[in-house]
N, C-alpha and C. Protein backbone atom coordinates (compact mmCIF):
# COMPACT_ATOMS: atom_id res chain seq x y z
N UNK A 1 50.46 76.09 144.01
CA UNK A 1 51.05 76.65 145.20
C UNK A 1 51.14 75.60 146.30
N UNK A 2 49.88 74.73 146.96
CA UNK A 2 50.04 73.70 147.54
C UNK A 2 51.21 72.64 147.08
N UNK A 3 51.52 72.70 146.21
CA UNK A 3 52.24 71.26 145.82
C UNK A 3 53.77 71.56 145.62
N UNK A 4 54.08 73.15 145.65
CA UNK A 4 55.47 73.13 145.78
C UNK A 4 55.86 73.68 147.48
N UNK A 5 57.11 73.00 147.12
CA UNK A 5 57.28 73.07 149.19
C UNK A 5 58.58 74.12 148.83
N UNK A 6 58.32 74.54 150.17
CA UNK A 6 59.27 76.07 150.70
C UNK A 6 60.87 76.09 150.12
N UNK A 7 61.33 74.13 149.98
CA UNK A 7 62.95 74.67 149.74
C UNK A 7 62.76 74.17 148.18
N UNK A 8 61.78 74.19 147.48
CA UNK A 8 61.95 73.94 145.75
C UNK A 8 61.70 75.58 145.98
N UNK A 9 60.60 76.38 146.33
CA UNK A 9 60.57 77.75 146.19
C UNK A 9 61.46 78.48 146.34
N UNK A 10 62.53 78.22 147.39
CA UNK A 10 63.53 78.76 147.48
C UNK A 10 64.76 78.82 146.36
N UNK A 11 64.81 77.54 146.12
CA UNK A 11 65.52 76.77 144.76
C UNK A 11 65.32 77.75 143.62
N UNK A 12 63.73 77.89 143.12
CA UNK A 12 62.95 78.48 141.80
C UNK A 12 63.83 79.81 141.93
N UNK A 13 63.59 80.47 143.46
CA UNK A 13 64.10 81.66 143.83
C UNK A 13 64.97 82.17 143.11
N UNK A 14 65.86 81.14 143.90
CA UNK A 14 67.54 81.69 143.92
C UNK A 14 68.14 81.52 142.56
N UNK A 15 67.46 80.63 141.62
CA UNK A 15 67.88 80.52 140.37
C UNK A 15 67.93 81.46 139.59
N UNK A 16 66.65 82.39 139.24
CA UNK A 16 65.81 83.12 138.60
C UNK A 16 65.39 84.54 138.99
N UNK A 17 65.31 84.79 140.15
CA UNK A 17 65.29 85.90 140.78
C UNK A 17 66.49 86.65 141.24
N UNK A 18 67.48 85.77 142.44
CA UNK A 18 68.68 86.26 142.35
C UNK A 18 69.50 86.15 141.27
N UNK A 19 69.82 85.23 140.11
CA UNK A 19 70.67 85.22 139.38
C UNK A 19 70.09 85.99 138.48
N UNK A 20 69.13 86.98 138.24
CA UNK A 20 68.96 88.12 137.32
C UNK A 20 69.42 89.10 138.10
N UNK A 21 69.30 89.41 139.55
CA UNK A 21 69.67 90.63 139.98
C UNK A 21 71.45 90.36 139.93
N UNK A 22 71.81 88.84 140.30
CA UNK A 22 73.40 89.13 140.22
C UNK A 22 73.84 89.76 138.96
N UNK A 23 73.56 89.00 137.54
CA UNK A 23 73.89 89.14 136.49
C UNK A 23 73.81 91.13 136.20
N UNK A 24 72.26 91.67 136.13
CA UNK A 24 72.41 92.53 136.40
C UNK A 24 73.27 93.06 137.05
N UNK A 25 73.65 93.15 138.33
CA UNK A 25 74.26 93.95 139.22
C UNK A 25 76.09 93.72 138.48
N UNK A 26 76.79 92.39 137.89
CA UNK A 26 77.64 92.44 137.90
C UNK A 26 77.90 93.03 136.22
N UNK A 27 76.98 93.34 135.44
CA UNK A 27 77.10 93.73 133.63
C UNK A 27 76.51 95.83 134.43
N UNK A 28 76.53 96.37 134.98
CA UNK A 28 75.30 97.30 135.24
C UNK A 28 77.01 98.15 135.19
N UNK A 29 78.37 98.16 136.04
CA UNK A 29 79.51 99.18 135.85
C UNK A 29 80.09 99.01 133.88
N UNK A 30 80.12 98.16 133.40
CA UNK A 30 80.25 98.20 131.51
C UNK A 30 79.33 98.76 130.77
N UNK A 31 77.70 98.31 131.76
CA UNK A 31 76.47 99.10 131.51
C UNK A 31 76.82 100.78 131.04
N UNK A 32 77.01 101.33 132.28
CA UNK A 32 77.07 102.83 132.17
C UNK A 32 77.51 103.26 131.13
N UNK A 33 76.85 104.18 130.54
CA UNK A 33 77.49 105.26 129.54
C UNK A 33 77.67 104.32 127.93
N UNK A 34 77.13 103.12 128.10
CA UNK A 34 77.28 101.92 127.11
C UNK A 34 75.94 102.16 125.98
N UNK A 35 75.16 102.44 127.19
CA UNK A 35 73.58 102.33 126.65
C UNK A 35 73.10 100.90 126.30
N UNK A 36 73.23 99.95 126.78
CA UNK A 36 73.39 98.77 126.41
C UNK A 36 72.47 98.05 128.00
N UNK A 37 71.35 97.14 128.08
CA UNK A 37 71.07 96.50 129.06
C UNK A 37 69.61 95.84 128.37
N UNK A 38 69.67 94.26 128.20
CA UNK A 38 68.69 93.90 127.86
C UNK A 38 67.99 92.28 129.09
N UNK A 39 66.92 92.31 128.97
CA UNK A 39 66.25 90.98 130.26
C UNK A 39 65.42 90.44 128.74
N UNK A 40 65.24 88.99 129.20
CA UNK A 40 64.31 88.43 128.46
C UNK A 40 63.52 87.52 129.69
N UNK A 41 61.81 87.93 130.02
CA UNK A 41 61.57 87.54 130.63
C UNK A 41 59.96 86.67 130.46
N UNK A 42 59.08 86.66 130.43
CA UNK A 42 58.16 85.85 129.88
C UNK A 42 56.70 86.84 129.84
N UNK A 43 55.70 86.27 128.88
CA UNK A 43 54.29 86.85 128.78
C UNK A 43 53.89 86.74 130.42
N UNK A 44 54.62 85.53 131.28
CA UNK A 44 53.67 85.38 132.50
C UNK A 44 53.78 86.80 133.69
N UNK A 45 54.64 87.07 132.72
CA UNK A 45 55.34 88.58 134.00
C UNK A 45 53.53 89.34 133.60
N UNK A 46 52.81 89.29 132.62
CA UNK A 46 52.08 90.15 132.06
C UNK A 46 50.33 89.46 132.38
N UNK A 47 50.61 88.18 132.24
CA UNK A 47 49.03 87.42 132.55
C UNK A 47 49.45 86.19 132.99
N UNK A 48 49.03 85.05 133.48
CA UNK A 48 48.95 84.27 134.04
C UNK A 48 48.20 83.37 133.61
N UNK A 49 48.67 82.07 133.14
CA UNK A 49 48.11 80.86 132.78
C UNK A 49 48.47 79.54 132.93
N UNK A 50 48.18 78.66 132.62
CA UNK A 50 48.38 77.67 132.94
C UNK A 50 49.92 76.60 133.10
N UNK A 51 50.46 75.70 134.39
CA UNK A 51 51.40 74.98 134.32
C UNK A 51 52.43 76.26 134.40
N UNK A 52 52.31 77.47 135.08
CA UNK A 52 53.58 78.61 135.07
C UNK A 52 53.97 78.47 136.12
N UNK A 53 52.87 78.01 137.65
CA UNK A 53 53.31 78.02 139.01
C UNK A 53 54.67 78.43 139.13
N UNK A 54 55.52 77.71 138.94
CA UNK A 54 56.99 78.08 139.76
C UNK A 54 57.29 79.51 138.92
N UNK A 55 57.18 79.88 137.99
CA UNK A 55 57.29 80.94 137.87
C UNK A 55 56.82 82.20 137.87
N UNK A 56 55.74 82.31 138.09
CA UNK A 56 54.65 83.75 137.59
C UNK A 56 55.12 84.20 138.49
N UNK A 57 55.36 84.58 139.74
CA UNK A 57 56.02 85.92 140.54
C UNK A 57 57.43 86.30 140.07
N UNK A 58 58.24 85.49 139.77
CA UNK A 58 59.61 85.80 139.47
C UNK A 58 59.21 86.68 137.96
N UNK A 59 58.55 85.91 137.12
CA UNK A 59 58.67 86.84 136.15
C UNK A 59 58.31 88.25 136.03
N UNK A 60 57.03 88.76 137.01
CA UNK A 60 56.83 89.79 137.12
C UNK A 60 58.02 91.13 137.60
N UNK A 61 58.36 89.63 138.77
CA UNK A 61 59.96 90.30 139.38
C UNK A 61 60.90 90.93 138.54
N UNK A 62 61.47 90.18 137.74
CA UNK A 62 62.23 90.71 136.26
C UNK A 62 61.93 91.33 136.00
N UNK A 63 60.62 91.89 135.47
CA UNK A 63 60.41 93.17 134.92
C UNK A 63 60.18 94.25 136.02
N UNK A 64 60.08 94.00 136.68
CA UNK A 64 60.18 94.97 137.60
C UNK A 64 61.51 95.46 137.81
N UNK A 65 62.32 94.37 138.37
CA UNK A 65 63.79 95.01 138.29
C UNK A 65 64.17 95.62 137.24
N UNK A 66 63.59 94.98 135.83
CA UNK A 66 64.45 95.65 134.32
C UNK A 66 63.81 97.29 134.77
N UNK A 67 62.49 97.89 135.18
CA UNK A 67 62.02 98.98 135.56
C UNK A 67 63.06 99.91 136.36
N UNK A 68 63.65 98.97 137.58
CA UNK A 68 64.41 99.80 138.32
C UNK A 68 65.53 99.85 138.19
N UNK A 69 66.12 99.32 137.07
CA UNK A 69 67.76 99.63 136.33
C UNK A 69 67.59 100.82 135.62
N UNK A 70 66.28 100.46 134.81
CA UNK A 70 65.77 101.80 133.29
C UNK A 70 65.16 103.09 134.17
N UNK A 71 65.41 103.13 135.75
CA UNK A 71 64.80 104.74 136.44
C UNK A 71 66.23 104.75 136.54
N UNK A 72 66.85 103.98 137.71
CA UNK A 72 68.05 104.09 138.11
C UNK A 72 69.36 104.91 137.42
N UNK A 73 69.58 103.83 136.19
CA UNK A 73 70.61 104.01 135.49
C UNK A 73 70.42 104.71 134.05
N UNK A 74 68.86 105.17 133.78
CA UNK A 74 68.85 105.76 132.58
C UNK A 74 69.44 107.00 132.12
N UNK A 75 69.38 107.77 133.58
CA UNK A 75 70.14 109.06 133.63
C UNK A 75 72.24 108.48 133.25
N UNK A 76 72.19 107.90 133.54
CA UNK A 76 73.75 107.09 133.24
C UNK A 76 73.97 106.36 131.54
N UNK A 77 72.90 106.35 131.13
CA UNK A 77 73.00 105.85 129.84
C UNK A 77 72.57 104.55 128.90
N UNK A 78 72.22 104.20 130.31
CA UNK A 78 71.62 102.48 130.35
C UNK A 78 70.41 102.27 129.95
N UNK A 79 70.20 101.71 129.12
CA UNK A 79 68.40 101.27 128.74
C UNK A 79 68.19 100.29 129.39
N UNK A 80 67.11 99.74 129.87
CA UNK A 80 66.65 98.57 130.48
C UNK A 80 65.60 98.40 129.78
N UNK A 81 65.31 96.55 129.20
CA UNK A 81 64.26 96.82 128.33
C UNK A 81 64.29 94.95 129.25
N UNK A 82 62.41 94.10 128.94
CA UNK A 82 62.63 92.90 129.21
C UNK A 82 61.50 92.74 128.13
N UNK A 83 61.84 91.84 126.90
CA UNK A 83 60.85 91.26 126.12
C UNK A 83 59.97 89.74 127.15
N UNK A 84 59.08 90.02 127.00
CA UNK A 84 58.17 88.94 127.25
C UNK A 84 57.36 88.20 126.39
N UNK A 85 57.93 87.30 125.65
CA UNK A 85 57.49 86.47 124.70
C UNK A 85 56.10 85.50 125.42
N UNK A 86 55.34 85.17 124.78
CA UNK A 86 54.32 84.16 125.28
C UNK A 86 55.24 83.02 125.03
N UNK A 87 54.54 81.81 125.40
CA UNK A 87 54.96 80.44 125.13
C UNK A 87 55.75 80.31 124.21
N UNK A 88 57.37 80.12 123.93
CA UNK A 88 58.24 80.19 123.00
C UNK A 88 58.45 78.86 122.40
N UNK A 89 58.25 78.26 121.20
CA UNK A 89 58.16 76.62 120.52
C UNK A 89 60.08 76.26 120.73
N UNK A 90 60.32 75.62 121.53
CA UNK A 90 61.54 75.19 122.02
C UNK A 90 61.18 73.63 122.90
N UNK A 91 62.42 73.23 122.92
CA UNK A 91 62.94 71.91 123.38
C UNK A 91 61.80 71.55 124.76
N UNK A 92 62.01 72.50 125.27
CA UNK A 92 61.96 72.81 127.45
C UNK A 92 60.44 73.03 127.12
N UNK A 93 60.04 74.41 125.89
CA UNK A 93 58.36 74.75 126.14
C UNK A 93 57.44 73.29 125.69
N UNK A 94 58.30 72.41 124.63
CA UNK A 94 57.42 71.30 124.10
C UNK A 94 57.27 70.27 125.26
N UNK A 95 58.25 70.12 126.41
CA UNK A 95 58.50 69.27 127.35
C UNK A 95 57.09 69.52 128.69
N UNK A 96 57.19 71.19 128.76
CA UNK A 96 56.24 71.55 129.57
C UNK A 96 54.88 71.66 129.38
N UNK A 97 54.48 71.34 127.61
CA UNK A 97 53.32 71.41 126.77
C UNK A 97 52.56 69.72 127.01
N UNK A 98 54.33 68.85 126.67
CA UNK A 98 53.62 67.48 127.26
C UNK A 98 53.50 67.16 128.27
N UNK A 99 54.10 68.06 129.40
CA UNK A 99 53.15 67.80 130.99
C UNK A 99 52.06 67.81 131.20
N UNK A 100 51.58 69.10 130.93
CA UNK A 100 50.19 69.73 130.23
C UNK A 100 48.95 69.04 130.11
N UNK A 101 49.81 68.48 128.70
CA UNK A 101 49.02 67.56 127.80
C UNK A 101 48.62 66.48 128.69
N UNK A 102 49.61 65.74 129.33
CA UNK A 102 49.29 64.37 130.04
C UNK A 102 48.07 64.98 130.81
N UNK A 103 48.75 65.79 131.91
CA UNK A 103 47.63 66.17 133.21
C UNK A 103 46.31 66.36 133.05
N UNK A 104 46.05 67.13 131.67
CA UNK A 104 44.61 67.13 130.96
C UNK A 104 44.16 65.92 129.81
N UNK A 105 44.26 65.23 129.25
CA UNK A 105 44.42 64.46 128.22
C UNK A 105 44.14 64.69 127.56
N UNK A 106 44.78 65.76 127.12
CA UNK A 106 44.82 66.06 125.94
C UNK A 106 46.51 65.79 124.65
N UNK A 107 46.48 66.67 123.54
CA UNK A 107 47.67 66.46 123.02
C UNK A 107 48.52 67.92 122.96
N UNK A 108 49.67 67.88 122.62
CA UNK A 108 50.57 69.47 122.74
C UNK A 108 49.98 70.44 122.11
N UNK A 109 49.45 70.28 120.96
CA UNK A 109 48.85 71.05 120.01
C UNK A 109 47.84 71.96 121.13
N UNK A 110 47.03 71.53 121.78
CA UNK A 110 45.71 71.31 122.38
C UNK A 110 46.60 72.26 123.94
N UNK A 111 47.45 71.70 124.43
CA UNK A 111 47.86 72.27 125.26
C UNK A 111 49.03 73.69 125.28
N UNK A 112 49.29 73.74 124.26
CA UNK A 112 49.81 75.15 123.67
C UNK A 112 48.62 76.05 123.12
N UNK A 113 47.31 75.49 122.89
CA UNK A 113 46.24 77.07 122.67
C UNK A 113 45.45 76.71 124.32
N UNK A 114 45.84 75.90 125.10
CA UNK A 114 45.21 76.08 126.55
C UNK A 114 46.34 77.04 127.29
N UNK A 115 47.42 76.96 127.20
CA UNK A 115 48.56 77.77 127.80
C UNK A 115 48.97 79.09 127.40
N UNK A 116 48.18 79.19 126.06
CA UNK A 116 48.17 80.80 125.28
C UNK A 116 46.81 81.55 125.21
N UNK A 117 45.72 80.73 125.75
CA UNK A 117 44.74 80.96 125.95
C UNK A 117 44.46 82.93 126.27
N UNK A 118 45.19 83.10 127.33
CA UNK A 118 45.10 84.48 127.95
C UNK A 118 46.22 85.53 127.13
N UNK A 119 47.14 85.15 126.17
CA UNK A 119 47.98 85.81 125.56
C UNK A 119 46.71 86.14 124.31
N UNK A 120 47.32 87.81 123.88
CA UNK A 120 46.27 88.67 122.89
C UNK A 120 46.66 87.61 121.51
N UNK A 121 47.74 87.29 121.25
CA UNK A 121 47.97 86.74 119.82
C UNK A 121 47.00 85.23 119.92
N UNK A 122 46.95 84.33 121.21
CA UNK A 122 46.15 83.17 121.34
C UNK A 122 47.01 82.13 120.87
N UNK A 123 48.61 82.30 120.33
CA UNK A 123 49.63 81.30 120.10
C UNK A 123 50.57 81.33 120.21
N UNK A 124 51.65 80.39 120.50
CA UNK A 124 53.12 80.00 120.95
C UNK A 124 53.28 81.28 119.99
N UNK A 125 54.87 81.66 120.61
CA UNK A 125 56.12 82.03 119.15
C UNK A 125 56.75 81.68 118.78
N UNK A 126 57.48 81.53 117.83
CA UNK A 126 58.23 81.21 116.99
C UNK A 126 59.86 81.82 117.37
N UNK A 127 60.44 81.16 117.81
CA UNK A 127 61.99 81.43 118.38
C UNK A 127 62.44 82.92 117.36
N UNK A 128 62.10 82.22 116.00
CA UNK A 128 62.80 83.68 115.47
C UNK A 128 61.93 85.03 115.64
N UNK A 129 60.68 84.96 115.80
CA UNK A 129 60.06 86.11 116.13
C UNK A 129 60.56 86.79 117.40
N UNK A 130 61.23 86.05 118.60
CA UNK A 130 61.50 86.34 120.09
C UNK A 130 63.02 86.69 119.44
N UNK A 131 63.54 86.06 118.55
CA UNK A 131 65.23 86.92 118.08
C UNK A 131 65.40 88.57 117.59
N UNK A 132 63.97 88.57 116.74
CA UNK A 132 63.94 89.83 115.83
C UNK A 132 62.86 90.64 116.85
N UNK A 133 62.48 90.19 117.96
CA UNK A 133 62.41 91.84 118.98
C UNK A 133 63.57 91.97 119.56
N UNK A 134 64.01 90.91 120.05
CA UNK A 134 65.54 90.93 121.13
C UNK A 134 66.41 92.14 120.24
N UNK A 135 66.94 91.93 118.69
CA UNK A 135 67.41 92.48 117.60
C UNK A 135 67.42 94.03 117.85
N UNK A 136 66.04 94.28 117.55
CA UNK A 136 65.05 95.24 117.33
C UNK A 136 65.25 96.53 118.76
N UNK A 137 64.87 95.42 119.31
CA UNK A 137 65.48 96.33 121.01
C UNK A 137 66.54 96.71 121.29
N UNK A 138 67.39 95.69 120.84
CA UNK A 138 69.06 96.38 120.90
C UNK A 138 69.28 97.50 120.48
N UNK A 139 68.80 97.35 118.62
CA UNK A 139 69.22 98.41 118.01
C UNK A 139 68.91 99.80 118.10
N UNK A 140 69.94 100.61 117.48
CA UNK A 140 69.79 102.43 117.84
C UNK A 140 68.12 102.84 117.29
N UNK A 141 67.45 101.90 116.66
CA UNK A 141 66.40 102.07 116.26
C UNK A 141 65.23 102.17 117.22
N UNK A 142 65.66 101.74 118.32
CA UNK A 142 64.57 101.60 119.89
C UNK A 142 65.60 102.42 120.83
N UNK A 143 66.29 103.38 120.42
CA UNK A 143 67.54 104.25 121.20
C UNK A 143 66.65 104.89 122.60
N UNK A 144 65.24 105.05 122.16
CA UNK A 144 64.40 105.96 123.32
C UNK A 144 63.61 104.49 124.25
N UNK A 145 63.60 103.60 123.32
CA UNK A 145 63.13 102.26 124.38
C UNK A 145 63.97 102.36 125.81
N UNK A 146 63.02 102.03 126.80
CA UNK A 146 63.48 101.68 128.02
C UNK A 146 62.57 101.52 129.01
N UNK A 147 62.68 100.64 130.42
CA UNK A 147 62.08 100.53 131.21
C UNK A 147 60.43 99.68 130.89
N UNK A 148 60.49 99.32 129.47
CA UNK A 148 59.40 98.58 129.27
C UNK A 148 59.44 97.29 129.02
């Protein structure tokens, strides 16, 4: 919190916070009567750990908003659902694993069970595991999913 200044916060903001409510707000009239509305937002919306700073409020944010589309618009037809994957094994999570890693000296390995530490599984996921809930959620098979 000390080390980021007011106009990177603003920056983190406007990226991530407003550009989910725009996106939302501009998919939410195709939304209606579609049944169709999905967020993908992170484990940090859920616990809090390490190297998340710029993000852990926004993510909570997301799900919160996915909450107030899935009261809002459920009566209209709209599901609102936001998967929160823990630490996802990608390009960007291995980049932020070797920040990590440096700052502690340790290695990625080492800094992906320090960053999953507070997640119930205790490890990264696997991109296709974060595809086949995304999947899963879509389908008429989670038809009563919403707002979670």
């Amino acid at each position: 919190m000390l080390e980021q200044t007011p106009e990177s916060w603003r920056a983190v903001m406007s990226a991530n916070l407003d550009g989910a409510f725009l996106i939302a707000r501009a998919a939410l009239p195709t939304l209606i009567g579609a049944g169709l509305d999905r967020a993908v937002a992170s484990q940090a919306a859920r616990r809090v750990g390490p190297a998340q700073r710029r993000l852990l409020h926004l993510q909570g944010r997301d799900v919160m908003l996915t909450q107030t589309i899935a009261v809002d618009y459920g009566p209209l037809g709209v599901r609102a659902n936001a998967v929160c994957p823990a630490w996802t094994r990608t390009a960007m999570a291995d980049a932020a694993m070797d920040e990590l890693a440096a700052s502690r000296g340790i290695d990625r390995a080492a800094a992906y069970r320090e960053a999953n530490a507070a997640v119930p599984a205790r490890r990264a996921a696997e991109p296709d595991e974060v595809a086949a809930l995304v999947v899963w959620i879509a389908s008429a098979q989670a038809a009563t999913s919403t707002g979670r």
